[in-house]
Protein backbone atom coordinates (compact mmCIF):
# COMPACT_ATOMS: atom_id res chain seq x y z
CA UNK A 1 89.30 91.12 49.49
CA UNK A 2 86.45 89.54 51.07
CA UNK A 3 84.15 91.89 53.75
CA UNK A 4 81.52 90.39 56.05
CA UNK A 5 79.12 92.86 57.49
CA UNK A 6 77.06 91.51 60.20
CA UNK A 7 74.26 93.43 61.25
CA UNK A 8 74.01 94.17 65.41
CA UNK A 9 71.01 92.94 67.21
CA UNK A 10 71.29 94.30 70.61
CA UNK A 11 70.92 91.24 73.17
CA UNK A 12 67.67 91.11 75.40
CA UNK A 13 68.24 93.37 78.63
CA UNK A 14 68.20 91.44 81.82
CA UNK A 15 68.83 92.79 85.04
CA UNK A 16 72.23 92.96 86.37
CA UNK A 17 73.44 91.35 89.83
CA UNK A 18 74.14 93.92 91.96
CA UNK A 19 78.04 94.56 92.40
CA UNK A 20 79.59 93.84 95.36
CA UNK A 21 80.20 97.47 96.22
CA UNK A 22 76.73 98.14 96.57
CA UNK A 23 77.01 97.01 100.05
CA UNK A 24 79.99 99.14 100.96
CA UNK A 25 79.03 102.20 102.79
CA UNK A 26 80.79 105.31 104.12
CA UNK A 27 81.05 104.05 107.82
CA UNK A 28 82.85 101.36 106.41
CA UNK A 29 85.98 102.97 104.50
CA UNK A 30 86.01 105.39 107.49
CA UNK A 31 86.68 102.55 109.82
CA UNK A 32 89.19 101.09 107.64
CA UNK A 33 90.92 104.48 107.46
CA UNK A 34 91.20 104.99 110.90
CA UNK A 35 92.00 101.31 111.89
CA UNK A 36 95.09 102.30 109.11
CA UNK A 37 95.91 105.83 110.15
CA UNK A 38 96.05 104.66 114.15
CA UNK A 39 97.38 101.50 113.64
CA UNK A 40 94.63 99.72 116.01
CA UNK A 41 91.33 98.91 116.96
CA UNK A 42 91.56 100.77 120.10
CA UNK A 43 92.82 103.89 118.78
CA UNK A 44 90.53 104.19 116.16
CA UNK A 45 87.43 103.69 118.24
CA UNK A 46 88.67 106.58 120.08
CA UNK A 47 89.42 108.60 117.32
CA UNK A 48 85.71 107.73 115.57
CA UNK A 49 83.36 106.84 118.83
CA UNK A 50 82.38 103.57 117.83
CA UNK A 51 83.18 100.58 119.79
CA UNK A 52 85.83 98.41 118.74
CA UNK A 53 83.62 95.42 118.20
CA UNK A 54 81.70 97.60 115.57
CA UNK A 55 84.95 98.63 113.67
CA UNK A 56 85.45 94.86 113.32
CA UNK A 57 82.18 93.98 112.30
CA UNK A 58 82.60 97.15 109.47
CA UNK A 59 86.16 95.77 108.15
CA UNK A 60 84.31 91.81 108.41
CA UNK A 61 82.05 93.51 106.23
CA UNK A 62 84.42 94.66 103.68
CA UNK A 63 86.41 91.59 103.82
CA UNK A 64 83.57 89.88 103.20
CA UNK A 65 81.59 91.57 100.40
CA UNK A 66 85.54 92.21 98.45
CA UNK A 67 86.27 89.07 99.14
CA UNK A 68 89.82 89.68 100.29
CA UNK A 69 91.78 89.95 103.67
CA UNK A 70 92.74 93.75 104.70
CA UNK A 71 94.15 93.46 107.84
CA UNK A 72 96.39 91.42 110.19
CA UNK A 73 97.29 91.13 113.93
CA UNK A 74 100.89 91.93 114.56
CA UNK A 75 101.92 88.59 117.00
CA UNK A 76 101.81 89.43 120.24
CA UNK A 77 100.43 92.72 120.34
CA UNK A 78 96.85 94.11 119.74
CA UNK A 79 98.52 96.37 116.83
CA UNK A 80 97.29 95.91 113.05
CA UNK A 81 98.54 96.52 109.94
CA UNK A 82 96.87 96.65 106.38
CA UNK A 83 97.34 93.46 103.65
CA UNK A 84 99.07 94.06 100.12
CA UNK A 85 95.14 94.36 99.21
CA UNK A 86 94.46 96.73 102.45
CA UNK A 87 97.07 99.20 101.22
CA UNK A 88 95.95 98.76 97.93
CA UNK A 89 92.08 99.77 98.72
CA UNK A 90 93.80 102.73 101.00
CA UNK A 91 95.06 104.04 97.99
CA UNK A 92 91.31 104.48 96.92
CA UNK A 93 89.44 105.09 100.21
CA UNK A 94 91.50 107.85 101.14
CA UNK A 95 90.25 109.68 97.86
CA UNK A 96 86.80 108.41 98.35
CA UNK A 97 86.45 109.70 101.92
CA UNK A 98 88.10 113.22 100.40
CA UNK A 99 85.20 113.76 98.32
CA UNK A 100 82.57 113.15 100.97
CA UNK A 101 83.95 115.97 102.77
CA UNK A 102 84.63 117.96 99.65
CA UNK A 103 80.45 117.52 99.09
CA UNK A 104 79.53 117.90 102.76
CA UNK A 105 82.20 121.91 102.67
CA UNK A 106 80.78 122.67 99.55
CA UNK A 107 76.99 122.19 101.04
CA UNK A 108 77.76 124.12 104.24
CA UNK A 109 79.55 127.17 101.82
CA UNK A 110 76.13 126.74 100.00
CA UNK A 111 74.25 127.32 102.64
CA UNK A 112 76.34 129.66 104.94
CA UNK A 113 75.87 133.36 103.46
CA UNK A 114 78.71 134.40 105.22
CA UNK A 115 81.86 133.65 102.81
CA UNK A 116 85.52 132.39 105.13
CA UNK A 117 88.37 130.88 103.50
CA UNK A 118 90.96 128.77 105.87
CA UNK A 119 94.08 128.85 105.73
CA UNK A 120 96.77 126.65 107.01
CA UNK A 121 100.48 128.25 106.50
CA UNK A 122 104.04 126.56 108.09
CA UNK A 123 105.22 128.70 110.81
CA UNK A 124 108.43 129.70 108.97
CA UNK A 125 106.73 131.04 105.71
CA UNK A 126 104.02 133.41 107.10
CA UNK A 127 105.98 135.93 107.58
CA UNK A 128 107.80 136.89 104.46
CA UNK A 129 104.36 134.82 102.18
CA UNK A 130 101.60 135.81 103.76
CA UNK A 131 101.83 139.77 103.38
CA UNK A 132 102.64 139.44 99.89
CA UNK A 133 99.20 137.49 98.92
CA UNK A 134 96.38 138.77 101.75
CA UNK A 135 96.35 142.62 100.84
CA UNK A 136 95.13 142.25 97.75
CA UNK A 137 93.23 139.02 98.45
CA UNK A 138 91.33 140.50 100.90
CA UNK A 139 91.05 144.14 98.00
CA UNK A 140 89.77 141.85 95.59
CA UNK A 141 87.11 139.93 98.04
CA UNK A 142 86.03 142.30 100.64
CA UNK A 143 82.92 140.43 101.95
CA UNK A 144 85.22 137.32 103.03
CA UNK A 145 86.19 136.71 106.25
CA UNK A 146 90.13 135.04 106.37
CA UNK A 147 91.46 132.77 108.90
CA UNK A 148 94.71 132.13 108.97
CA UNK A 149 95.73 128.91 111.41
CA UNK A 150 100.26 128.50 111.98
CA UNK A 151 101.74 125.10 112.13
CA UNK A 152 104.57 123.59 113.09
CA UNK A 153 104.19 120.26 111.55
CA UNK A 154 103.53 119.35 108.11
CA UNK A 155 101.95 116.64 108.99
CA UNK A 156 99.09 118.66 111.34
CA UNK A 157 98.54 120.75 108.62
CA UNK A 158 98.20 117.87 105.77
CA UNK A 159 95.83 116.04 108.66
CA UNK A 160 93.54 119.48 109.22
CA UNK A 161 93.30 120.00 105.51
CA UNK A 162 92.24 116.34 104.59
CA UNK A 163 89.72 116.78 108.03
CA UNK A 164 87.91 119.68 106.03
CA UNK A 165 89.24 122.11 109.02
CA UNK A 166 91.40 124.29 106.20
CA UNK A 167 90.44 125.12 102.99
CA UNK A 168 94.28 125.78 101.67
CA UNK A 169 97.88 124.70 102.92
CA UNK A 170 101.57 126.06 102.42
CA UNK A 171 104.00 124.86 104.29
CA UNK A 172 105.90 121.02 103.30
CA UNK A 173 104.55 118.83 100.76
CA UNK A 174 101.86 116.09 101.69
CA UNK A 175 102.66 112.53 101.52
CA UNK A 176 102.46 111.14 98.48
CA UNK A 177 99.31 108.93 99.23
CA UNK A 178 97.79 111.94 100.08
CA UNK A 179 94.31 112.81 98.81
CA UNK A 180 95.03 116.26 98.46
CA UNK A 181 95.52 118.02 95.31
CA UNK A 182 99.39 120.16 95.35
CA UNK A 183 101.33 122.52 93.77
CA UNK A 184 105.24 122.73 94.39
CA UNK A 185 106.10 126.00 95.18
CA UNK A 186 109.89 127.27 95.13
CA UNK A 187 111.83 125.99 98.02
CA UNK A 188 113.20 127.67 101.03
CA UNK A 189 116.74 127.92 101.24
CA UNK A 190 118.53 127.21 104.99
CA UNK A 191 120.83 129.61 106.83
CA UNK A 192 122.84 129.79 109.83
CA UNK A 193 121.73 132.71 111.76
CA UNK A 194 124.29 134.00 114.10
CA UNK A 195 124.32 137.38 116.72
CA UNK A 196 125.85 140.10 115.00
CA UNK A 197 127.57 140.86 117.86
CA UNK A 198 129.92 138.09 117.67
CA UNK A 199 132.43 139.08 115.70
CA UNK A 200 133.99 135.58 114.50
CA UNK A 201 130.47 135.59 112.31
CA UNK A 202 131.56 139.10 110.45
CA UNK A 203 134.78 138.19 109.45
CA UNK A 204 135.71 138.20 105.53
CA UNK A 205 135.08 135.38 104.22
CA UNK A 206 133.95 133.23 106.95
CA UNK A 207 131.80 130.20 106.25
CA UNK A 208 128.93 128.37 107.88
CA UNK A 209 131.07 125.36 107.53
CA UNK A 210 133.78 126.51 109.24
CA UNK A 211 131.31 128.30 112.60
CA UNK A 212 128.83 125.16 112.53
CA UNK A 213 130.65 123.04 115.46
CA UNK A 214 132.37 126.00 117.25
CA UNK A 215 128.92 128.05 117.90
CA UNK A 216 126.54 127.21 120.43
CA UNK A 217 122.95 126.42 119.22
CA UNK A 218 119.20 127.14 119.87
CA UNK A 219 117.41 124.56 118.54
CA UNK A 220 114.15 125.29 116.89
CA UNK A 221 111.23 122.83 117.77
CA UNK A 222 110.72 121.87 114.41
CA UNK A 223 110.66 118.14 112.86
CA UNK A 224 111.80 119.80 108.92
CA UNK A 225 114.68 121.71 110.73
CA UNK A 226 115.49 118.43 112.56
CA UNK A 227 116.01 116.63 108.96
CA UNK A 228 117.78 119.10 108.12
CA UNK A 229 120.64 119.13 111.09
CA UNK A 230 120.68 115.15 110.55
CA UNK A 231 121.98 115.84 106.46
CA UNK A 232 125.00 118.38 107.80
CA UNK A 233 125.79 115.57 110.20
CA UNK A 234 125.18 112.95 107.27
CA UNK A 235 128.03 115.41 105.52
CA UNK A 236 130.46 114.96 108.16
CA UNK A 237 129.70 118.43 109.89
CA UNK A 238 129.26 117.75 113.70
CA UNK A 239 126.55 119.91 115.38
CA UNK A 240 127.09 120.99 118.82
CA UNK A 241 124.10 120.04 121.39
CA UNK A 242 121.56 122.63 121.81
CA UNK A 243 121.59 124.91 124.82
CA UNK A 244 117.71 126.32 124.14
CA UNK A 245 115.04 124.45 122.54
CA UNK A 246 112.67 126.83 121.57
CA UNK A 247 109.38 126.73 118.97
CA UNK A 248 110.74 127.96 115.88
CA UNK A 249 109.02 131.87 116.03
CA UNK A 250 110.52 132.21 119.69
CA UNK A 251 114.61 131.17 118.18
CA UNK A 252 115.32 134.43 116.30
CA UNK A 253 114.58 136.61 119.09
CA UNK A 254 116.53 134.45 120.95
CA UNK A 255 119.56 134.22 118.39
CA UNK A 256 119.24 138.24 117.92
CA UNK A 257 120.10 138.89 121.66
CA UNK A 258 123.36 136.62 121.67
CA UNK A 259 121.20 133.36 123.48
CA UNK A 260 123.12 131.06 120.37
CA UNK A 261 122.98 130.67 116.61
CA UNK A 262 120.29 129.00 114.95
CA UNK A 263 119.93 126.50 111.77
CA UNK A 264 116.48 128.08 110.13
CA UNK A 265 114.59 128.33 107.23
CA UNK A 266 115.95 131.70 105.76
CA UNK A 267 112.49 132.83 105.85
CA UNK A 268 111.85 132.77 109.70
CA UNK A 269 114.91 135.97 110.32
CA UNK A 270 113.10 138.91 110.11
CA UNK A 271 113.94 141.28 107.01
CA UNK A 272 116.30 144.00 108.28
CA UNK A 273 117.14 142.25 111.32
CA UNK A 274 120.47 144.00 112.02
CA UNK A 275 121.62 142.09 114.87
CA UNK A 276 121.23 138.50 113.23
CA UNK A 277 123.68 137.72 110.75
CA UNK A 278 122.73 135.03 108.20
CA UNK A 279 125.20 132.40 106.74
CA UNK A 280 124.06 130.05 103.64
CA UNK A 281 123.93 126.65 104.43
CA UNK A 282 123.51 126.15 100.38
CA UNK A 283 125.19 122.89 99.28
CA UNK A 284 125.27 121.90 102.97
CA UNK A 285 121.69 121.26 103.12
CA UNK A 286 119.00 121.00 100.88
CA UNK A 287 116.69 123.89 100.80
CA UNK A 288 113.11 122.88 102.42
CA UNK A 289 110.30 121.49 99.93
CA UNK A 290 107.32 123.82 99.95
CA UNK A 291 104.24 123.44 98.17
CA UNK A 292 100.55 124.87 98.48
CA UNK A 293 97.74 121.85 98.87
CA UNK A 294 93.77 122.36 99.00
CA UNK A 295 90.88 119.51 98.42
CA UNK A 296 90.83 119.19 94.66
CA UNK A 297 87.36 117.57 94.70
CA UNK A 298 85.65 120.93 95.92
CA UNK A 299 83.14 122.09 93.13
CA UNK A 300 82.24 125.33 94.76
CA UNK A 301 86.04 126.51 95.17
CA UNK A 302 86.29 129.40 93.38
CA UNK A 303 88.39 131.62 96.16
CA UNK A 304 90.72 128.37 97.04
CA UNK A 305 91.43 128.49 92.85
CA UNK A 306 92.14 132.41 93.40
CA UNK A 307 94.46 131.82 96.66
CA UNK A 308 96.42 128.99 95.17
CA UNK A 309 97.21 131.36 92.46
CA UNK A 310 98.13 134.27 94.18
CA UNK A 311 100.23 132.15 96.21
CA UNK A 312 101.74 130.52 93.39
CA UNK A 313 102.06 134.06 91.83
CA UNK A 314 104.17 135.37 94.90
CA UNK A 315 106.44 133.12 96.03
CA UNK A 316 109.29 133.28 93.74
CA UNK A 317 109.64 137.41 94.57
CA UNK A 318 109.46 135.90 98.27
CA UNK A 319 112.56 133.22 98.10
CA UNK A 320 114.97 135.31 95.77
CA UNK A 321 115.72 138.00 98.55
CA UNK A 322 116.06 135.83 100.79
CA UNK A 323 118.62 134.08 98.60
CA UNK A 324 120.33 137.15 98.43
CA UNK A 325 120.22 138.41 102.01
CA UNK A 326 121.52 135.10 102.79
């Protein structure tokens, strides 16, 4: 069989052109971000202090050194919205932007001797999660101070983490363009929490099904339990309106003294709460995604890596009673 063996003779060096993304800078995939994120000019000058004029000049820029158009005026209104190749450099900026803030939180733990970790938890799990990780979080790093932010909305909480204003989140699931790195926790189950004093909601064998459109409601303020009323009405269960909207800590006080009954994650009723009765809404409703999400690019991260596991750790002993209190 006949072999040829060449011998390699490395090429003279010359001096490459510089790419075109040497002349992409920071500012520039911020802008873009923001134009994205607010959907307009306006909005994201606001959001970033720069005029608008200079946010177009910075996404001219880009256009022009990538060679490609990223954005285009919605007819008759001063609204944006990102190209096939916009959304497809999102994808990357919103990474690239996540490790500039990564570097800048991991300079300013450098340099701060005084050690904090952030966290961001979903109003409806710190109650039953939260004691279960911090005592012996806190045992096992005494010098570190913990701050410990509630939300409401997923959404503020995926938006405060990616901002470098948390260092950890539980509560719902980031988008999935999301820059932030995740970890699906186990879900929490829905009930219908009722006054015990009503006695239609002790009777043998009675069913949330059978209550849901005969019981009047407090509504907690809360877009996840909102999804979640629109699937039992997607199931052909009608919901009456809501007498009391209330934020979603304020509804089982509420429910407890007989104000209405309640749709909420199972977590939110206190353990032991004799005067709430809860009702599973299981094959009903699906039970609520949770997950725990921190900045994956962070190099000095060594108490978010211990959090996430603790968390991680406790959850499942946190949803099983609840499963069976429910």
């Amino acid at each position: 069989m006949p072999v040829t063996v060449t011998s390699f003779a490395p090429a003279q060096r010359r001096a490459a052109p510089p790419p075109a993304w040497a002349g992409v800078q920071h500012r520039h995939l911020a802008s873009l971000s923001a134009i994205a994120r607010e959907g307009s000019f306006r909005g994201a000058a606001r959001t970033l202090g720069y005029s608008q004029s200079a946010l177009s000049q910075h996404v001219a820029h880009l256009e022009r050194v990538l060679g490609v158009s990223l954005l285009a005026r919605r007819r008759g209104s001063a609204e944006v919205e990102l190209t096939a190749a916009g959304e497809l450099l999102l994808d990357h900026v919103d990474g690239i932007l996540a490790v500039y803030r990564a570097a800048e939180a991991d300079l300013d733990a450098l340099a701060s001797r005084a050690r904090r970790v952030r966290i961001g938890v979903g109003e409806a799990l710190a109650p039953t999660l939260l004691p279960r990780v911090l005592p012996a979080f806190a045992a096992a790093h005494p010098d570190v101070a913990i701050d410990i932010t509630h939300f409401r909305c997923g959404a503020d909480l995926a938006a405060a983490l990616a901002d470098g204003r948390l260092d950890i989140g539980i509560g719902d699931p980031p988008e999935r363009r999301s820059s932030l790195a995740t970890r699906p926790l186990a879900p929490e189950p829905y009930v219908l929490a009722a006054p015990a004093a009503w006695p239609v909601v002790r009777a043998p064998g009675v069913r949330a099904a059978d209550l849901l459109e005969h019981l009047p409601l407090v509504r907690a303020d809360d877009p996840a339990i909102a999804l979640a009323e629109r699937e039992l009405r997607a199931r052909g269960l009608p919901l009456p309106a809501a007498g009391k909207v209330a934020p979603p800590s304020a509804v089982p006080p509420l429910v407890a003294c007989g104000a209405g009954a309640a749709i909420l994650p199972a977590g939110l009723v206190p353990a032991g709460e004799e005067r709430i009765v809860r009702l599973p809404l299981d094959g009903l409703v699906s039970p609520r995604a949770v997950a725990v999400a921190w900045r994956g690019e962070r190099r000095a991260a060594a108490l978010v890596t211990d959090l996430v596991a603790r968390v991680s750790a406790a959850r499942p002993a946190v949803t099983a009673p609840l499963r069976a209190a429910a």
